[in-house]
Protein backbone atom coordinates (compact mmCIF):
# COMPACT_ATOMS: atom_id res chain seq x y z
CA UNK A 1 0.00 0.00 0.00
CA UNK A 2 1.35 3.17 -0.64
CA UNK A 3 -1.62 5.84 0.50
CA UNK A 4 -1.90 5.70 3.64
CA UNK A 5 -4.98 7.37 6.04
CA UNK A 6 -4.34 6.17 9.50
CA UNK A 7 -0.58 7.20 10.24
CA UNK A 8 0.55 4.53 12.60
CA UNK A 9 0.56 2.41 10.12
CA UNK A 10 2.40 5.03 7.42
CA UNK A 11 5.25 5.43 10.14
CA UNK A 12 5.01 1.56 11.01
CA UNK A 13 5.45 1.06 6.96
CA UNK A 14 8.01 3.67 6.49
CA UNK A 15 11.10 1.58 9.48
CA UNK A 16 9.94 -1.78 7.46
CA UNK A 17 10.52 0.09 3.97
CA UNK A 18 13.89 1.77 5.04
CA UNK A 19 14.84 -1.74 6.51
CA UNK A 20 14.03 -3.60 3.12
CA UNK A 21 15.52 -1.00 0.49
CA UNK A 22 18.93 -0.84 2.94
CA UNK A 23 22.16 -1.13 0.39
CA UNK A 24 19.42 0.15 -2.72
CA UNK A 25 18.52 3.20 -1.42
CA UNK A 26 20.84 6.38 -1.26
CA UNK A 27 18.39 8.40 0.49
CA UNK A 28 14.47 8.97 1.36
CA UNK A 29 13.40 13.16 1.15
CA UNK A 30 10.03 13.51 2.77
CA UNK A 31 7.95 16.31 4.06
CA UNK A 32 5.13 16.83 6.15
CA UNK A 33 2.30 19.21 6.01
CA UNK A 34 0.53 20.63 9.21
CA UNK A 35 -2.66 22.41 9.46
CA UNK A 36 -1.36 26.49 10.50
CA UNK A 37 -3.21 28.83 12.66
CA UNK A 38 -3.63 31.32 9.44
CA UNK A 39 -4.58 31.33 5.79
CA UNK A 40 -2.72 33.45 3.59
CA UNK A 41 -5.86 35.02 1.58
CA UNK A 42 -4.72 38.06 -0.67
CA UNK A 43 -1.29 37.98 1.03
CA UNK A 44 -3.04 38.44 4.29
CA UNK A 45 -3.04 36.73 7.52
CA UNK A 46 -6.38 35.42 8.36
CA UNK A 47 -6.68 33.34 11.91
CA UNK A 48 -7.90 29.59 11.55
CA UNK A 49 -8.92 26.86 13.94
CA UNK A 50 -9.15 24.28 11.48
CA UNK A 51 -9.71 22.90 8.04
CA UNK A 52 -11.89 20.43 6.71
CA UNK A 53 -9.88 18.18 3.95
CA UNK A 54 -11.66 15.84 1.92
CA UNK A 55 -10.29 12.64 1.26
CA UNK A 56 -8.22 12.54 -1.93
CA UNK A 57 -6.85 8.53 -1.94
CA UNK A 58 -7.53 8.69 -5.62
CA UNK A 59 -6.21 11.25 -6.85
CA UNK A 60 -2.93 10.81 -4.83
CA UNK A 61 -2.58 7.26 -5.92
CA UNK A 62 -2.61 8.87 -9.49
CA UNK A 63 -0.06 11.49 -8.64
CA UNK A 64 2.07 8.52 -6.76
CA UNK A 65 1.69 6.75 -10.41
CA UNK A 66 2.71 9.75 -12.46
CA UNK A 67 5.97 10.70 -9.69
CA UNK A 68 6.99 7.27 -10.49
CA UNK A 69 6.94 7.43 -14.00
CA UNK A 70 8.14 10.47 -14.27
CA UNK A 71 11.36 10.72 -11.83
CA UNK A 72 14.11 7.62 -11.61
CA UNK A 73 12.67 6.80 -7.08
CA UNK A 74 12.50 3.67 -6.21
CA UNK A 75 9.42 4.19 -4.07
CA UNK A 76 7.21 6.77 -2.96
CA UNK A 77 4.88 6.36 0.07
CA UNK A 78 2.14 9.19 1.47
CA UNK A 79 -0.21 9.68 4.27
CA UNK A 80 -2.98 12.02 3.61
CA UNK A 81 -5.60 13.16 6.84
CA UNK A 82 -8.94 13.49 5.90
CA UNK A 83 -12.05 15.07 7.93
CA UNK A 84 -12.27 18.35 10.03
CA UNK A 85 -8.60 18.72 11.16
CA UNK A 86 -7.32 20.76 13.98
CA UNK A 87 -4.27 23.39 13.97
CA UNK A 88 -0.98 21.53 14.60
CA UNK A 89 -2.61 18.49 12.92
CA UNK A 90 -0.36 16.19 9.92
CA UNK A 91 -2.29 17.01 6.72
CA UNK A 92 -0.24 15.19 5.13
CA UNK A 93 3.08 13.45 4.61
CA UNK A 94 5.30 12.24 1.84
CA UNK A 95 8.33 10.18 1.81
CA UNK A 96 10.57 8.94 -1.53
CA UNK A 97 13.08 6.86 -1.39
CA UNK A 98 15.62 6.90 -3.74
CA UNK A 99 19.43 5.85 -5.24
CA UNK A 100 20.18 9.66 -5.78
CA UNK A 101 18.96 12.79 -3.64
CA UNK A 102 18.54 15.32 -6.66
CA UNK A 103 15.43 12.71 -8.08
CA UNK A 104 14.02 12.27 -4.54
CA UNK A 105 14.10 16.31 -3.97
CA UNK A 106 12.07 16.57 -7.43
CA UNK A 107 9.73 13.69 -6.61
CA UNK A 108 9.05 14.72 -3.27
CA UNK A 109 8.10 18.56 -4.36
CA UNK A 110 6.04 17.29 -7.57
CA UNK A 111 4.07 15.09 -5.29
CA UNK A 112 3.43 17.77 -2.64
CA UNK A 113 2.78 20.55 -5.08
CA UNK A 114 0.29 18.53 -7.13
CA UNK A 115 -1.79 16.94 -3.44
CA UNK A 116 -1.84 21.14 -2.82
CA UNK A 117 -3.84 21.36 -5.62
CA UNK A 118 -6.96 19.91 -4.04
CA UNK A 119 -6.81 21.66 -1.04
């Protein structure tokens, strides 16, 4: 499984997968997203408690699909939050692993950019 919504099990996955790809992989690049206590609307600061994010699994599995087409990773793994999410919640989190940092760092930011899209 690579989409992940309960993230126990994305951080359980993520040891096993660093474990199994040890000697193949060069590196993993990930990120992780949080839910801020502002929006930036117009370039201005405007105070938020929350966010509701719909879930997205297909769409990211699609984007996963595409990443690995398009960039030379060896795997790609994300966890995406869904519901009415809190600040200082995970939105989301991505993490590609890799022979070579430079394909990981692209990866990583396509991935992220295109999951920003549907929020």
């Amino acid at each position: 499984m690579r989409i992940y919504n309960n993230y126990e099990e994305f951080r359980d996955n993520i040891e096993k997968l660093v474990e199994r790809y040890k000697g193949e992989i060069g590196c993993y690049v990930s990120i992780t997203g949080y839910v801020r206590d502002y929006h930036l609307v117009e370039g201005k600061k405007i105070p938020c408690k929350g966010m509701v994010v719909r879930d997205i699994s297909r769409e990211i599995e699609e984007i996963v699909e595409d990443a690995l087409k398009r960039f030379k990773v060896i795997e790609v793994v994300v966890y995406h939050n869904r519901g009415y999410l809190k600040v200082g919640d995970i939105i989301s989190s991505v993490y590609v692993f890799a022979r070579h940092r430079k394909e990981a760092f692209l990866a990583c930011e396509y991935i992220i950019e295109e999951i920003k899209k549907y929020h």
